[in-house]
Structure formats: structure tokens, C-alpha cells
Protein backbone atom coordinates (compact mmCIF):
# COMPACT_ATOMS: atom_id res chain seq x y z
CA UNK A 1 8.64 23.96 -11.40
CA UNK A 2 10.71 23.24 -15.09
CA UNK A 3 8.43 22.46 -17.85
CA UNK A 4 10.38 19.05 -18.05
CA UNK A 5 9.38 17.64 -14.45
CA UNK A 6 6.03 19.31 -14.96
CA UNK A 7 6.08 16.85 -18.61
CA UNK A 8 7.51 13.32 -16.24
CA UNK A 9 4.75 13.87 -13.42
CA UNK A 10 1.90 14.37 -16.07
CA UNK A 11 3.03 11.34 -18.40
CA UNK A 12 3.67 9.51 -15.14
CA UNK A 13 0.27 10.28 -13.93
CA UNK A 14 -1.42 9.49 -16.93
CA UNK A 15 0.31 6.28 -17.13
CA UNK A 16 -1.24 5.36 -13.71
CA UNK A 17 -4.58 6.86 -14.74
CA UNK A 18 -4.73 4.68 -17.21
CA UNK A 19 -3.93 1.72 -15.52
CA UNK A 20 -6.42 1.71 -12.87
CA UNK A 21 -9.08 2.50 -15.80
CA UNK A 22 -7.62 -1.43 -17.27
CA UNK A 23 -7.47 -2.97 -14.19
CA UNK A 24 -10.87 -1.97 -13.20
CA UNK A 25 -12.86 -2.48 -16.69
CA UNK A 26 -14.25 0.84 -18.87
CA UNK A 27 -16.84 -1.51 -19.59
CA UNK A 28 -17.41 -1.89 -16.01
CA UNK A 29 -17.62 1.97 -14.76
CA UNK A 30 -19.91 2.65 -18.08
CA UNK A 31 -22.74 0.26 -16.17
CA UNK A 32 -21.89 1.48 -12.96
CA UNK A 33 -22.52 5.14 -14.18
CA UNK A 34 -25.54 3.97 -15.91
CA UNK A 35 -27.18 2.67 -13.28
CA UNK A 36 -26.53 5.50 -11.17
CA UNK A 37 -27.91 7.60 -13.78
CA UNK A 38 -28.23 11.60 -13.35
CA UNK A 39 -27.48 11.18 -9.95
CA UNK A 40 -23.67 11.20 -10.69
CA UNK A 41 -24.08 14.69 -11.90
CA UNK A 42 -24.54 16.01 -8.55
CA UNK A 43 -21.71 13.30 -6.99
CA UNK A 44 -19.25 14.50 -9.16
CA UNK A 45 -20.22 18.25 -8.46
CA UNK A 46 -20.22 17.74 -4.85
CA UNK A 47 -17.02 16.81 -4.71
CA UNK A 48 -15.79 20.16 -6.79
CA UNK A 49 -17.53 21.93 -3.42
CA UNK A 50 -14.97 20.29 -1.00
CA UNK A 51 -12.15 20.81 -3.51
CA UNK A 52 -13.27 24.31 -3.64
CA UNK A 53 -13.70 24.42 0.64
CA UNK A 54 -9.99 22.56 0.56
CA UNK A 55 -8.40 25.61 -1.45
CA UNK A 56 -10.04 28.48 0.19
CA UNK A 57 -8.83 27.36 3.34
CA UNK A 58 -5.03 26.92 2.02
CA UNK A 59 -5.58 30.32 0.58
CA UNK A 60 -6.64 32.15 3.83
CA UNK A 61 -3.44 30.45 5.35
CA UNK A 62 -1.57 32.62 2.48
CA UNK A 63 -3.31 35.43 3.73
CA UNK A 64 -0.76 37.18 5.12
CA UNK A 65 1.95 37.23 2.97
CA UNK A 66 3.07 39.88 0.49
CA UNK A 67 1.84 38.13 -2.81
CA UNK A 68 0.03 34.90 -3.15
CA UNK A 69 -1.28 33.36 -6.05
CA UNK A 70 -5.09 33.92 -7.23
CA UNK A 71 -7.76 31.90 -6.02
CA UNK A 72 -8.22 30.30 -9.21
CA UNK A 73 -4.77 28.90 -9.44
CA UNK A 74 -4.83 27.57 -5.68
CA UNK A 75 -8.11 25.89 -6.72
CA UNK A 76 -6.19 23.68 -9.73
CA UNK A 77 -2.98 23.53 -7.62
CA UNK A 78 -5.14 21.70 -4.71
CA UNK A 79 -7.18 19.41 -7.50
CA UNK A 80 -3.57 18.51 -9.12
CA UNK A 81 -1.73 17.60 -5.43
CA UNK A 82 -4.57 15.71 -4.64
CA UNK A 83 -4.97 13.57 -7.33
CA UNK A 84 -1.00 13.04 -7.08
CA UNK A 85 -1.24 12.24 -3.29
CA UNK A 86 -3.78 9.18 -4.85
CA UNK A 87 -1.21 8.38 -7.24
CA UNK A 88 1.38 7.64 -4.73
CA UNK A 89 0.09 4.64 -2.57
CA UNK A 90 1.58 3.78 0.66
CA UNK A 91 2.70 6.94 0.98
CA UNK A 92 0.32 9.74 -0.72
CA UNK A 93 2.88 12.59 -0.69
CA UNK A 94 3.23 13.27 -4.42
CA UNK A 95 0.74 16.13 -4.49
CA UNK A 96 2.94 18.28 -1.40
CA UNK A 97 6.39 18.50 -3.34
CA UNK A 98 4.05 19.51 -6.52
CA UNK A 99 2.37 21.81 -4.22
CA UNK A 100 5.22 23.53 -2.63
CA UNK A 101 6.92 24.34 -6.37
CA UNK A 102 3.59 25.65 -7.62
CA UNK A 103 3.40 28.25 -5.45
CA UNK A 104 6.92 28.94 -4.79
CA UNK A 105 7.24 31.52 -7.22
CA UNK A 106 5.05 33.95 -5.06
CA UNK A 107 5.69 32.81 -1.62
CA UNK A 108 9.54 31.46 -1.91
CA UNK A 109 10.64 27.69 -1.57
CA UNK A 110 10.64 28.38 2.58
CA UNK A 111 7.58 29.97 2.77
CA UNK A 112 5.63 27.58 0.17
CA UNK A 113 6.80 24.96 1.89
CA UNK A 114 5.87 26.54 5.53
CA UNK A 115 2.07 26.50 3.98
CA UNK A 116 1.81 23.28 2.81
CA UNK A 117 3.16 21.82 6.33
CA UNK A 118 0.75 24.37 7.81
CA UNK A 119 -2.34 23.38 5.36
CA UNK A 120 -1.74 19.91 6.19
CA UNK A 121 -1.30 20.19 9.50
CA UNK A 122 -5.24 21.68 9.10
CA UNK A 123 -6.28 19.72 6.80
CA UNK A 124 -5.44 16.47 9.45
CA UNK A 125 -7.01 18.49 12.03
CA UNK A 126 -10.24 18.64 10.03
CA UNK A 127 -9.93 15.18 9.30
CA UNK A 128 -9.84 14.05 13.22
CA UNK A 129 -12.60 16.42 14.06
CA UNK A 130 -14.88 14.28 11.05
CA UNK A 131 -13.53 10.75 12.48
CA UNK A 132 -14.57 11.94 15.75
CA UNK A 133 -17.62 13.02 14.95
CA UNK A 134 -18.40 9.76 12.91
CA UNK A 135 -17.63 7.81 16.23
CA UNK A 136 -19.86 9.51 18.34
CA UNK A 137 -22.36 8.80 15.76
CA UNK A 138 -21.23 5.42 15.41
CA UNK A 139 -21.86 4.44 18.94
CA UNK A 140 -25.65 6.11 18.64
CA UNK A 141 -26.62 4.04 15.62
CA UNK A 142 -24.96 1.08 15.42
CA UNK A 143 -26.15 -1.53 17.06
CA UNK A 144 -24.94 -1.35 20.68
CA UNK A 145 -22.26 -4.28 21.56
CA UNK A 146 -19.99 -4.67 25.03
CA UNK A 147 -17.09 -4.90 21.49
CA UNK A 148 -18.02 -2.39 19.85
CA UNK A 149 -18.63 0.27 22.29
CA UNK A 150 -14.55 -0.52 23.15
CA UNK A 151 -13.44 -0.33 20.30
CA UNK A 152 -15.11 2.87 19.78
CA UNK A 153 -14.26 4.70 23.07
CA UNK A 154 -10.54 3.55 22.40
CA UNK A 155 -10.93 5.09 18.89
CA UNK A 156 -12.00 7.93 20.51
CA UNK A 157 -9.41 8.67 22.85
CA UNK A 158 -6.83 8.26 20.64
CA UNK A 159 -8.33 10.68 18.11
CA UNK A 160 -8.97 13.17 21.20
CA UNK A 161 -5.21 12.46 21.93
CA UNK A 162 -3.93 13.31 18.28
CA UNK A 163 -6.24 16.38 17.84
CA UNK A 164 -4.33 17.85 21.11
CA UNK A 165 -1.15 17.38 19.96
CA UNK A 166 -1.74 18.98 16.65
CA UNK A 167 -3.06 21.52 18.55
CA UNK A 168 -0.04 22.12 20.21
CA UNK A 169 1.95 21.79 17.12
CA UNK A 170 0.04 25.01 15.92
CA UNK A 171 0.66 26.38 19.17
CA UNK A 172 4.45 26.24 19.72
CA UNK A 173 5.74 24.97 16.84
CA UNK A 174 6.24 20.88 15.83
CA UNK A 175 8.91 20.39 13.16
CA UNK A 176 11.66 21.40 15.25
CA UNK A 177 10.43 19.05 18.34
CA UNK A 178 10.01 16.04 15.72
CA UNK A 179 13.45 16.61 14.45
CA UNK A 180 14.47 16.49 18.45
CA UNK A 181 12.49 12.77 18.82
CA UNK A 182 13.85 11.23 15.83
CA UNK A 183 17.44 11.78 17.35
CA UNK A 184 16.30 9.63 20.28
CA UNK A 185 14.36 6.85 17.79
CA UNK A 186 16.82 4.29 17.01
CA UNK A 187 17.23 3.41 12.93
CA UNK A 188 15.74 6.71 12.51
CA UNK A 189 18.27 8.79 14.33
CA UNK A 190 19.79 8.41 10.66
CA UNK A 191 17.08 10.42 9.34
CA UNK A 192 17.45 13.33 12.04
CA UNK A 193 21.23 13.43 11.22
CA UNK A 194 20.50 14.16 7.36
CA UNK A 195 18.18 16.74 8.41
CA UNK A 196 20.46 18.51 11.02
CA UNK A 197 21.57 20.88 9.15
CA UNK A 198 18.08 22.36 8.20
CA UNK A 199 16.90 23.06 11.71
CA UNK A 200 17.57 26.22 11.26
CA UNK A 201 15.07 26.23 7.96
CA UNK A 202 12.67 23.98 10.34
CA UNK A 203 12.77 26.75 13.24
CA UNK A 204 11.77 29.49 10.58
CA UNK A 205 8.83 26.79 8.94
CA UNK A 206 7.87 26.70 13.03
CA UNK A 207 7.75 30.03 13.81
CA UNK A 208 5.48 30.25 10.24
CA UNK A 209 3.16 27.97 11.30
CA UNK A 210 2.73 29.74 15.19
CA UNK A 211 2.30 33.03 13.93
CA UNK A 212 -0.43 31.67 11.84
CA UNK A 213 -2.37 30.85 14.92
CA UNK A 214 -1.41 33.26 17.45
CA UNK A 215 -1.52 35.82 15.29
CA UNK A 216 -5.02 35.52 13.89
CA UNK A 217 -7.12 33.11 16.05
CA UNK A 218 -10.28 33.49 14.11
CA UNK A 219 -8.45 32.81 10.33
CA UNK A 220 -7.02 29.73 11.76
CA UNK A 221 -10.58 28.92 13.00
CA UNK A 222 -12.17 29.70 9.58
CA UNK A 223 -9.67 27.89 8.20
CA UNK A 224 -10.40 24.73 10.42
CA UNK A 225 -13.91 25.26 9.53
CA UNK A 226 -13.64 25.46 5.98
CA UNK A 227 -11.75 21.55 6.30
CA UNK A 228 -14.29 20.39 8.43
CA UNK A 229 -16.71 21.74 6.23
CA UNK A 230 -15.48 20.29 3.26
CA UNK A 231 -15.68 16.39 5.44
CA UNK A 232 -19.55 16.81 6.01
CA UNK A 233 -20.05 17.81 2.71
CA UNK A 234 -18.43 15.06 1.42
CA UNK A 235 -20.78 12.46 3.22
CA UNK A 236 -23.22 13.73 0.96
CA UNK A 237 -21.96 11.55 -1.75
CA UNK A 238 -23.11 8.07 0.55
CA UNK A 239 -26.47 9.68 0.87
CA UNK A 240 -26.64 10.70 -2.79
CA UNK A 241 -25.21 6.74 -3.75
CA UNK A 242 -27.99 5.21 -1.68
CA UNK A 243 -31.03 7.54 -3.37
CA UNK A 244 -29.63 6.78 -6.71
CA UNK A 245 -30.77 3.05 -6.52
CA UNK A 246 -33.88 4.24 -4.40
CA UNK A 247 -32.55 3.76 -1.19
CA UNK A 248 -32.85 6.87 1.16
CA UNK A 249 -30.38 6.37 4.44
CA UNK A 250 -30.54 9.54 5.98
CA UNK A 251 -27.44 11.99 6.40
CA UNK A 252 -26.62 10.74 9.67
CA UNK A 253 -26.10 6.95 8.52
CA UNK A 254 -24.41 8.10 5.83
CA UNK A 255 -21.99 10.27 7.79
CA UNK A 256 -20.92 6.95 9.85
CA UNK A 257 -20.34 5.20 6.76
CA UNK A 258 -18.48 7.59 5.21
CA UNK A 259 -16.39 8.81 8.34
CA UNK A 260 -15.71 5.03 9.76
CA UNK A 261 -14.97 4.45 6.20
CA UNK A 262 -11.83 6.61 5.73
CA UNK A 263 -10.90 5.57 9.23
CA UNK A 264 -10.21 2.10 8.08
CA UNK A 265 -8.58 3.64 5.39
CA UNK A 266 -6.12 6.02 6.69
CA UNK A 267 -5.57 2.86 9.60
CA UNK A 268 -5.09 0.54 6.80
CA UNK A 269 -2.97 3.56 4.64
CA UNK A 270 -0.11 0.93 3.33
CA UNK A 271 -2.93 -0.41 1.02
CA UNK A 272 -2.39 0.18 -2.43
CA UNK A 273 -5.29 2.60 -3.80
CA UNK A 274 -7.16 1.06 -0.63
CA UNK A 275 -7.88 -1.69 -2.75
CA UNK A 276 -10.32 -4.41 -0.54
CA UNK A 277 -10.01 -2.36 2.51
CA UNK A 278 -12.88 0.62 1.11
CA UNK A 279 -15.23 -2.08 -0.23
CA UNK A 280 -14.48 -4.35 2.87
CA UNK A 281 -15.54 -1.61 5.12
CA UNK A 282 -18.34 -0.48 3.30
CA UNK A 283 -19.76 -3.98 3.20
CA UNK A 284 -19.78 -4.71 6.60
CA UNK A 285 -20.73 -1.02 8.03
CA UNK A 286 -23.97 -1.26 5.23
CA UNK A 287 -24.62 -5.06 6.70
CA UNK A 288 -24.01 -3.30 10.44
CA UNK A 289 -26.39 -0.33 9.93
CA UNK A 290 -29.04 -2.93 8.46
CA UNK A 291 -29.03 -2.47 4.70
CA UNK A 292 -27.92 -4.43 1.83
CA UNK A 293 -23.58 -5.24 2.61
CA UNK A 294 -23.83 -5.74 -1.47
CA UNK A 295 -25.05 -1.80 -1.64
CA UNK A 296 -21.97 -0.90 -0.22
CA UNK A 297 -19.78 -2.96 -2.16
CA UNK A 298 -21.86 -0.60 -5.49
CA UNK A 299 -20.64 2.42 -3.13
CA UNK A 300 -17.41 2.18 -3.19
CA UNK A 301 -17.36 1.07 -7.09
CA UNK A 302 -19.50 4.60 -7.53
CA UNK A 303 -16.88 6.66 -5.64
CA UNK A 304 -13.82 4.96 -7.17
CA UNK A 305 -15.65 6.30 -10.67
CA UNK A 306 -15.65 9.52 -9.02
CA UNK A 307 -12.19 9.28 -8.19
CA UNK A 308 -11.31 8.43 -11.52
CA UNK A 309 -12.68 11.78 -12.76
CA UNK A 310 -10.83 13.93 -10.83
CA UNK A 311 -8.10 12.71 -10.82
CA UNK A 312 -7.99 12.90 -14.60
CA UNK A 313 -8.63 16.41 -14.25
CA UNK A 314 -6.35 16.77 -11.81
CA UNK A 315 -3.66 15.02 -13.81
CA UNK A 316 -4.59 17.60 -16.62
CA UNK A 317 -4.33 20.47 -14.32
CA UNK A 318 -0.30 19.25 -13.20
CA UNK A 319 0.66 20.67 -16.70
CA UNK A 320 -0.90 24.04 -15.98
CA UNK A 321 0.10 24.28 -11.82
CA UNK A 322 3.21 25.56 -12.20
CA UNK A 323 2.96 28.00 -14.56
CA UNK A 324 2.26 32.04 -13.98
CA UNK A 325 1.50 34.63 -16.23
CA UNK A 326 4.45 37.07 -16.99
CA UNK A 327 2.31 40.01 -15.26
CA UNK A 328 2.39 38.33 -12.05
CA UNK A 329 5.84 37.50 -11.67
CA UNK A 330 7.66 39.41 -8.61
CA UNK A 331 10.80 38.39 -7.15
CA UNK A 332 10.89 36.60 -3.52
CA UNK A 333 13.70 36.30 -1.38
């Protein structure tokens, strides 16, 4: 990546940074840090731990090829895309570009870009496997409803449905097969014809992304692991939110808030920094399980503070992802 696009992303993420710090109030996040106290020590750490679970399993993905980059530099390179996937509502696919030219220099544009399709590919695996689990959990704790049961067991299904295709995607290959549909999907058959002529690149990202699995079943299932992981972990933070203002929830409760949570938000993804639809859902899951809906509407203020911190760091860490030391430089095809 040029020092000069690596320069109009950072400004251009610090330019957003610092909007959503105006729109939402310093004054405002001071008191909400405040009155979570010491407690967002450990929030803020916790989320470091699924960064850190996010990276290792991109870099086991990278296993196999002839040089990859350090640990180290994966770790930034994941805090920078993700923080730039945040950055980009509606569409949150700022951070895979950044991603793919970070690492390029040691895998090759093909092959970088084969492991970010592959890592996100896991990455939405791991995601399914913590909505699903969040579902089940949702229909043993919430309070039971004729509604609400449907809803869930359709939810259910259709996560079942999408996990199994994925699955197949890692078995025999996706890209090429999507490129194949969108011929066949009217107003985006023009799409399909402006990617034509890299099937041939999309065969070789396929083949990438097979060999990954077939080759090494157990990486690919320590890799799934790691993502899945890094979801439970993260529903720490609810629990950790809840104690802060003396409120203890239990890691189960707090697993269905968090998991039916980002549900509604990846449902709801055209929302603008999910703005109404996080604090929506968190009020009325809080009011569902029981508790105080206004506790959840402190939540999601908490974890948007959170946010707000990494994503300056990650913002910080664009200017250094693309860079490699002169000693570590090797030529790829």
C-alpha cells in the first residue's frame, strides 16, 4: 500500500472518528466512563482478547504459505480493517481492501486476497455458530411465547441453512459458483459481466480456499474455534456492563443479549453505525429477560465508548499496516 493512500484512509478515518466523538458528546462518554468506573479497564481489555483470537486465526489460515507476515503485524492489520469495516456503514468493507494490500507484500495480491475471502468466510462461520447458539439460549430463557418460539425456530433454520452452505463453500469452492448465479440474476448479470474476465483469478482464489480445508481439517477447525472463541468471549463485556452498576446477570443472559443483539444488527446492516437499532434491541431484550430496558439503553452507550477506543487505535495502526521492515522484504510472484 503507497504511503499516500495509507495518508487519505488515516485522515479520512480520523475525520469520521472525530465526528462520531461530536455527535455523541465527550462530555457525555466522560460520565458514562465514570460511572462505569474501573470496570472499563477489563471491557476494554477484553475486547484486545478477541482481537487477538480474530488474528491468530487469520494467521493459521497463512499457515501454509512460503512467507507470511509476523504475528504482531497480523494483530494491528486485523485492529486497523476492523475499525475501517465500522467506518464504512451500509457496507463495512473498508477494512478487506486495507487488509488484502497489507499483507500483499508477503503473500502476493492473489494470494492476500484468497485469505481475506477465506478469513471471512470463517470469520461468518463463527459468527452463525454464536447467533445459533444465542437462539437456542434464547428460547430457554426468554419467556416462552406461541411468537416467539416462531420466530426463533425460523431464525434457526435459516442460520442452520447459511452455516451449510458456507460449509460447502469451503468444501468445493464458492466464488466461482457466485460468479455463475449472478449471470442468471437480472440487473446484476451486469456485475458478473465486469467480472468475467477474472474467473480465471476466482478459480485460483477457489481452489485456495478448498485446499485450506481439505488439506488440513483440524487447522480449519482451530481456526473455526479460535472465531467462535473470540464471540463467547466477547459476551463477557454484557456481563461485565451489568456488574459495573451492581447488577450481576449471569453469563448465559448475557450471551442472549449480546448474540440476539448483533443479530438485529447484521439483519438491520443498512443502518448507519447501527444507530437506534443496538440500543433498540438492547432495550427491549433487557425489558424481555426482566431487568431494567433503561440498563440496556447504558449498555450499548458503554460499548459504543468501547468502540470508540479501538477504533482510534485502529485508525492509528492504518498508518503503520502497510509498512515492512527492509529485512523482511522477499519477492512474490
Amino acid at each position: 500500500m503507497s504511503r499516500k493512500l495509507q495518508l487519505l484512509v488515516f485522515l479520512c478515518g480520523l475525520g469520521v472518528f472525530g465526528y462520531l466523538i461530536a455527535r455523541i458528546g465527550a462530555g457525555a462518554l466522560v460520565a458514562d466512563a465514570v460511572r462505569t468506573g474501573w470496570m472499563f479497564v477489563p471491557i476494554l481489555l477484553l475486547y484486545g482478547v478477541v482481537y487477538l483470537a480474530n488474528a491468530w486465526a487469520w494467521w493459521l489460515i497463512m499457515a501454509d504459505e512460503p512467507s507470511r507476515p509476523p504475528f504482531r503485524r497480523v494483530c494491528g492489520v486485523t485492529v486497523a480493517s476492523f475499525s475501517l469495516n465500522f467506518l464504512t456503514p451500509m457496507v463495512n468493507v473498508g477494512g478487506e481492501p486495507f487488509k488484502i494490500a497489507a499483507v500483499a507484500p508477503w503473500l502476493g495480491v492473489r494470494r492476500a486476497a484468497g485469505s481475506v475471502v477465506l478469513y471471512q468466510m470463517l470469520h461468518t462461520f463463527g459468527m452463525l455458530l454464536s447467533f445459533l447458539t444465542a437462539v437456542v439460549l434464547g428460547a430457554v430463557l426468554l419467556p416462552p411465547s406461541a411468537a416467539l418460539l416462531a420466530t426463533l425456530g425460523v431464525t434457526f433454520a435459516a442460520l442452520l441453512a447459511l452455516m451449510l452452505l458456507l460449509l460447502t463453500g469451503h468444501r468445493r469452492g464458492l466464488l466461482e459458483h457466485a460468479l455463475n448465479l449472478l449471470h442468471g440474476v437480472p440487473l446484476l448479470d451486469r456485475v458478473a459481466r465486469r467480472l468475467e474476465p477474472r474467473r480465471a483469478t476466482l478459480a485460483l482464489m477457489d481452489a485456495q480456499i478448498t485446499e485450506f480445508y481439505h488439506r488440513d481439517p483440524r487447522r480449519f477447525l482451530a481456526a473455526l474455534a479460535l472465531e467462535y472463541v473470540s464471540r463467547c468471549v466477547f459476551m463477557v463485556e454484557y456481563l461485565l456492563i451489568a456488574l459495573s452498576v451492581g447488577l450481576h446477570i449471569g453469563y448465559f443472559r448475557a450471551y442472549v443479549v449480546g448474540g440476539l443483539t448483533q443479530l438485529v444488527q447484521n439483519v438491520l446492516f443498512f443502518v448507519p453505525f447501527e444507530v437506534g437499532s443496538k440500543e433498540g434491541a438492547l432495550y427491549l431484550l433487557f425489558q424481555m429477560l426482566g431487568l431494567d430496558p433503561a440498563l440496556g439503553v447504558y449498555t450499548a452507550i458503554v460499548s459504543r465508548v468501547r468502540d470508540l477506543i479501538w477504533i482510534g487505535a485502529g485508525i492509528g495502526l492504518v498508518w503503520l499496516g502497510g509498512r515492512r521492515p527492509a529485512a523482511e522484504r522477499v519477492t512474490v510472484p
